[in-house]
C-alpha atoms as a PDB file:
ATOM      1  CA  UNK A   1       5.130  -1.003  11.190  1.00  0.00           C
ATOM      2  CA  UNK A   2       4.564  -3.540   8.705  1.00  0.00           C
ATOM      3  CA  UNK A   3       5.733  -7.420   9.227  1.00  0.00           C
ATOM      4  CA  UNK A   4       6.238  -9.425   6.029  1.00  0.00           C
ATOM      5  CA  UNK A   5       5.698 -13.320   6.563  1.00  0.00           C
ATOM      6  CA  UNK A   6       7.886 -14.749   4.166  1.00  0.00           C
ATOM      7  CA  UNK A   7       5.818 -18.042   4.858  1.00  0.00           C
ATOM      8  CA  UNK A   8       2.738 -16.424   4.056  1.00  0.00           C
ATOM      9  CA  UNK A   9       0.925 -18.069   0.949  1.00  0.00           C
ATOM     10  CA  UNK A  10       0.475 -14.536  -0.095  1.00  0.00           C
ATOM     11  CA  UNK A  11       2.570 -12.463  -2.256  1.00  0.00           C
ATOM     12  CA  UNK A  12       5.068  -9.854  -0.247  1.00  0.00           C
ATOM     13  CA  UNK A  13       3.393  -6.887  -2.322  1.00  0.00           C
ATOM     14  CA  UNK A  14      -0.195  -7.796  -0.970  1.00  0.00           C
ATOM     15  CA  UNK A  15       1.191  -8.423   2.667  1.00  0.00           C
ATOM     16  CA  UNK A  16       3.091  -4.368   1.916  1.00  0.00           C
ATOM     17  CA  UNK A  17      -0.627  -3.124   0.621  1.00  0.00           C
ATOM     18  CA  UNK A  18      -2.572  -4.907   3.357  1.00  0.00           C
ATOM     19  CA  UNK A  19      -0.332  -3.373   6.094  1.00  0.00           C
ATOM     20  CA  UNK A  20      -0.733  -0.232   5.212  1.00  0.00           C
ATOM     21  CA  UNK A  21      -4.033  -0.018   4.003  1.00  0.00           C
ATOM     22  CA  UNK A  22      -4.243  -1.209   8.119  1.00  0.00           C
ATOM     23  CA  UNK A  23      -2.301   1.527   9.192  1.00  0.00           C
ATOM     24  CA  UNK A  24      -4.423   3.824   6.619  1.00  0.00           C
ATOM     25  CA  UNK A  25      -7.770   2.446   8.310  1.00  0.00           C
ATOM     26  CA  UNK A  26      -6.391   2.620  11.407  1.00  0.00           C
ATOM     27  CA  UNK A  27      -5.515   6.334  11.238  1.00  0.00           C
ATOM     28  CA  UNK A  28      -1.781   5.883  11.891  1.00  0.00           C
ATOM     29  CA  UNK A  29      -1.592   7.168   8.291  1.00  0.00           C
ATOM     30  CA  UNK A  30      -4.038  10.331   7.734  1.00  0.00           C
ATOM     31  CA  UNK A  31      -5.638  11.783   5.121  1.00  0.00           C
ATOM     32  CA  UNK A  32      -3.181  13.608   2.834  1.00  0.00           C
ATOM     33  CA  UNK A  33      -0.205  12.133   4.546  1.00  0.00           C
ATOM     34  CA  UNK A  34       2.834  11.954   1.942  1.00  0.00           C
ATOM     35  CA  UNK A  35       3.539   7.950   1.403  1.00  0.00           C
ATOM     36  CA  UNK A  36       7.677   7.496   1.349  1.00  0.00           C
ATOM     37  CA  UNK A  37       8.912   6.934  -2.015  1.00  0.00           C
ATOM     38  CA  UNK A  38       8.931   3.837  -3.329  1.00  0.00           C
ATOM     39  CA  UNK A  39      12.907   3.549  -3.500  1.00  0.00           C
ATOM     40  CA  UNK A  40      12.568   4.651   0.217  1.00  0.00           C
ATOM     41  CA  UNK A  41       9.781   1.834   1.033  1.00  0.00           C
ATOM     42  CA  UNK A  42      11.967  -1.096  -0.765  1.00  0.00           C
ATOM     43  CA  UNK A  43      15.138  -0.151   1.386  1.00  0.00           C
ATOM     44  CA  UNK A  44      13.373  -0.152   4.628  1.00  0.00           C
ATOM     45  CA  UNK A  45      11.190  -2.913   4.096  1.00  0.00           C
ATOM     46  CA  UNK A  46      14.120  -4.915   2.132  1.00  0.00           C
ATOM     47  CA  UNK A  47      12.179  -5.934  -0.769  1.00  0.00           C
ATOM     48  CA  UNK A  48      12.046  -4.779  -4.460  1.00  0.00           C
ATOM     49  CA  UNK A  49      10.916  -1.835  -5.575  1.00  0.00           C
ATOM     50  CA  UNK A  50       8.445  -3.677  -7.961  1.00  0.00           C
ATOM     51  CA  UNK A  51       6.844  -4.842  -4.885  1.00  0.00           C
ATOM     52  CA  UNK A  52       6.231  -1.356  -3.324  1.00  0.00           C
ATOM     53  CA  UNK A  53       4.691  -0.306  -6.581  1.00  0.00           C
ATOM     54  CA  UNK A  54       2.277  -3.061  -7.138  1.00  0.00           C
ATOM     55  CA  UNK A  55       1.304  -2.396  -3.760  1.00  0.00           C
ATOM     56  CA  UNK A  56       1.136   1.509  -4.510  1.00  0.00           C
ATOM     57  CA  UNK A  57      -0.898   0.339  -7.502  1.00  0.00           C
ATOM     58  CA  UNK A  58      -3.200  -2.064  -5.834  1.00  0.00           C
ATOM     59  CA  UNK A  59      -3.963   1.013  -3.505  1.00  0.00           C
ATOM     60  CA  UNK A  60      -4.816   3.468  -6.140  1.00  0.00           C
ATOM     61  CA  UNK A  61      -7.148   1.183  -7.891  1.00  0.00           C
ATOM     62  CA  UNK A  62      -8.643   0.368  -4.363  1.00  0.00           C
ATOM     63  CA  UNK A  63      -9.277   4.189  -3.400  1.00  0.00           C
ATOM     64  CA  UNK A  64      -6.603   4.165  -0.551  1.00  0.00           C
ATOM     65  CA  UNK A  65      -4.016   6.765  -1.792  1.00  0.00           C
ATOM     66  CA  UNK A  66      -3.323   8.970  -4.996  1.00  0.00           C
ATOM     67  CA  UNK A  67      -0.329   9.590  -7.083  1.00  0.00           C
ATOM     68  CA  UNK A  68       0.996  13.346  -7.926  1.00  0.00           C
ATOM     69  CA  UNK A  69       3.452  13.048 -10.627  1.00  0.00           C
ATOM     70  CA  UNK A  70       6.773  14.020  -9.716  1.00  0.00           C
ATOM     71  CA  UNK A  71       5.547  14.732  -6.228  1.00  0.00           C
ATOM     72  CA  UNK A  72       4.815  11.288  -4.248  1.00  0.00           C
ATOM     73  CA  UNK A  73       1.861   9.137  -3.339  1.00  0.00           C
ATOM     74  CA  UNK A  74      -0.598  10.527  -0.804  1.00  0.00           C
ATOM     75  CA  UNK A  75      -3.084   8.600   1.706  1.00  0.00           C
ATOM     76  CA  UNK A  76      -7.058   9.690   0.739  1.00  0.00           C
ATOM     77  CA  UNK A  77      -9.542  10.166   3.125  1.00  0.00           C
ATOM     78  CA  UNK A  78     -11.427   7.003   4.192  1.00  0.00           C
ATOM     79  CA  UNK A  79     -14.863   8.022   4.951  1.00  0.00           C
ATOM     80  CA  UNK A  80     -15.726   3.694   5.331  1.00  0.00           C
ATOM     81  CA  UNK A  81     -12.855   1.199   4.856  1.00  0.00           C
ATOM     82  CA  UNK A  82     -12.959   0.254   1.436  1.00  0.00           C
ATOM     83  CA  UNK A  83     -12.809  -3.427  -0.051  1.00  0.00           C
ATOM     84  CA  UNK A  84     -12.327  -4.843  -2.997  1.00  0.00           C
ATOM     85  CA  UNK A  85     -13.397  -7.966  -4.436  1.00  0.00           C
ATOM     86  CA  UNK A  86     -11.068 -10.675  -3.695  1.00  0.00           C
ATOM     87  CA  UNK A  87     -10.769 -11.495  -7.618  1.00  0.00           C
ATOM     88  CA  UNK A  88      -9.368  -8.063  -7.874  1.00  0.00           C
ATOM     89  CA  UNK A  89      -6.827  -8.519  -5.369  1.00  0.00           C
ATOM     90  CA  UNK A  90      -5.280 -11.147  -6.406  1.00  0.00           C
ATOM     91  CA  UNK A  91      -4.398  -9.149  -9.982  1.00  0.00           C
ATOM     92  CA  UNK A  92      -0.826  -8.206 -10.602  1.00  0.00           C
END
Protein backbone atom coordinates (compact mmCIF):
# COMPACT_ATOMS: atom_id res chain seq x y z
CA UNK A 1 0.00 0.00 0.00
CA UNK A 2 2.78 2.28 0.16
CA UNK A 3 5.29 2.91 -3.00
CA UNK A 4 8.75 4.22 -2.11
CA UNK A 5 10.40 6.31 -5.06
CA UNK A 6 13.86 5.71 -4.59
CA UNK A 7 14.29 8.79 -7.03
CA UNK A 8 12.31 10.89 -4.93
CA UNK A 9 14.34 13.99 -3.55
CA UNK A 10 12.72 13.05 -0.34
CA UNK A 11 13.95 10.88 2.34
CA UNK A 12 12.42 7.05 2.30
CA UNK A 13 11.17 7.67 6.04
CA UNK A 14 9.03 10.79 4.94
CA UNK A 15 7.77 8.94 1.70
CA UNK A 16 6.85 5.68 4.72
CA UNK A 17 5.08 8.63 7.01
CA UNK A 18 3.39 10.38 4.09
CA UNK A 19 1.88 7.06 2.84
CA UNK A 20 0.41 6.21 5.66
CA UNK A 21 -0.60 9.24 7.13
CA UNK A 22 -2.65 8.88 3.38
CA UNK A 23 -3.94 5.71 4.18
CA UNK A 24 -4.70 7.15 7.89
CA UNK A 25 -6.67 10.18 6.20
CA UNK A 26 -8.06 8.12 3.88
CA UNK A 27 -9.66 5.74 6.39
CA UNK A 28 -7.93 2.59 5.10
CA UNK A 29 -6.29 2.78 8.55
CA UNK A 30 -9.00 3.58 11.43
CA UNK A 31 -8.98 4.97 14.52
CA UNK A 32 -7.34 2.64 17.07
CA UNK A 33 -6.08 0.33 14.43
CA UNK A 34 -2.78 -1.50 15.77
CA UNK A 35 0.25 -0.15 13.36
CA UNK A 36 2.63 -3.46 12.52
CA UNK A 37 5.73 -3.38 14.40
CA UNK A 38 8.38 -1.65 13.26
CA UNK A 39 10.66 -4.86 12.64
CA UNK A 40 7.48 -6.04 10.74
CA UNK A 41 7.19 -2.60 8.63
CA UNK A 42 11.14 -2.67 7.65
CA UNK A 43 10.82 -6.36 6.29
CA UNK A 44 7.86 -5.70 4.19
CA UNK A 45 8.70 -2.45 3.01
CA UNK A 46 12.59 -3.53 2.67
CA UNK A 47 14.06 -0.65 4.35
CA UNK A 48 15.68 -0.10 7.82
CA UNK A 49 14.11 -0.18 10.77
CA UNK A 50 15.46 3.38 11.60
CA UNK A 51 13.36 4.47 8.80
CA UNK A 52 10.03 3.01 10.11
CA UNK A 53 10.73 4.69 13.39
CA UNK A 54 11.46 8.15 12.27
CA UNK A 55 8.43 7.79 10.41
CA UNK A 56 6.55 6.36 13.61
CA UNK A 57 8.12 9.41 15.27
CA UNK A 58 7.29 12.02 12.75
CA UNK A 59 3.63 10.67 13.25
CA UNK A 60 3.46 10.97 16.94
CA UNK A 61 4.73 14.45 16.98
CA UNK A 62 2.19 15.18 14.08
CA UNK A 63 -0.96 13.73 16.06
CA UNK A 64 -1.42 10.72 13.61
CA UNK A 65 -0.83 7.66 15.91
CA UNK A 66 0.28 6.91 19.62
CA UNK A 67 2.77 4.62 21.14
CA UNK A 68 1.79 2.01 24.11
CA UNK A 69 4.93 0.75 25.52
CA UNK A 70 5.46 -2.76 25.06
CA UNK A 71 2.20 -2.94 23.19
CA UNK A 72 2.56 -1.28 19.53
CA UNK A 73 1.74 1.98 17.82
CA UNK A 74 -1.93 2.79 17.27
CA UNK A 75 -3.66 5.12 14.49
CA UNK A 76 -5.68 8.27 16.48
CA UNK A 77 -8.74 9.55 15.41
CA UNK A 78 -8.53 12.31 12.76
CA UNK A 79 -11.34 14.58 13.38
CA UNK A 80 -9.51 17.18 10.29
CA UNK A 81 -6.31 15.98 8.55
CA UNK A 82 -3.62 17.39 10.41
CA UNK A 83 -0.46 19.32 8.97
CA UNK A 84 2.49 20.32 10.08
CA UNK A 85 4.68 23.02 9.16
CA UNK A 86 6.96 22.07 6.47
CA UNK A 87 10.09 23.21 8.71
CA UNK A 88 8.97 20.53 11.03
CA UNK A 89 8.91 17.92 8.55
CA UNK A 90 11.88 18.06 7.31
CA UNK A 91 13.45 17.34 11.13
CA UNK A 92 15.10 14.03 11.72
Amino acid sequence: MIRLDYRDARPIYEQVRDGLRSLMVTGVLAAGEKLPSKRALAAHLEVSVITVKNAYEQLIAEGYICGVEKRGYYVMRIDQPLTAAPSAMTET
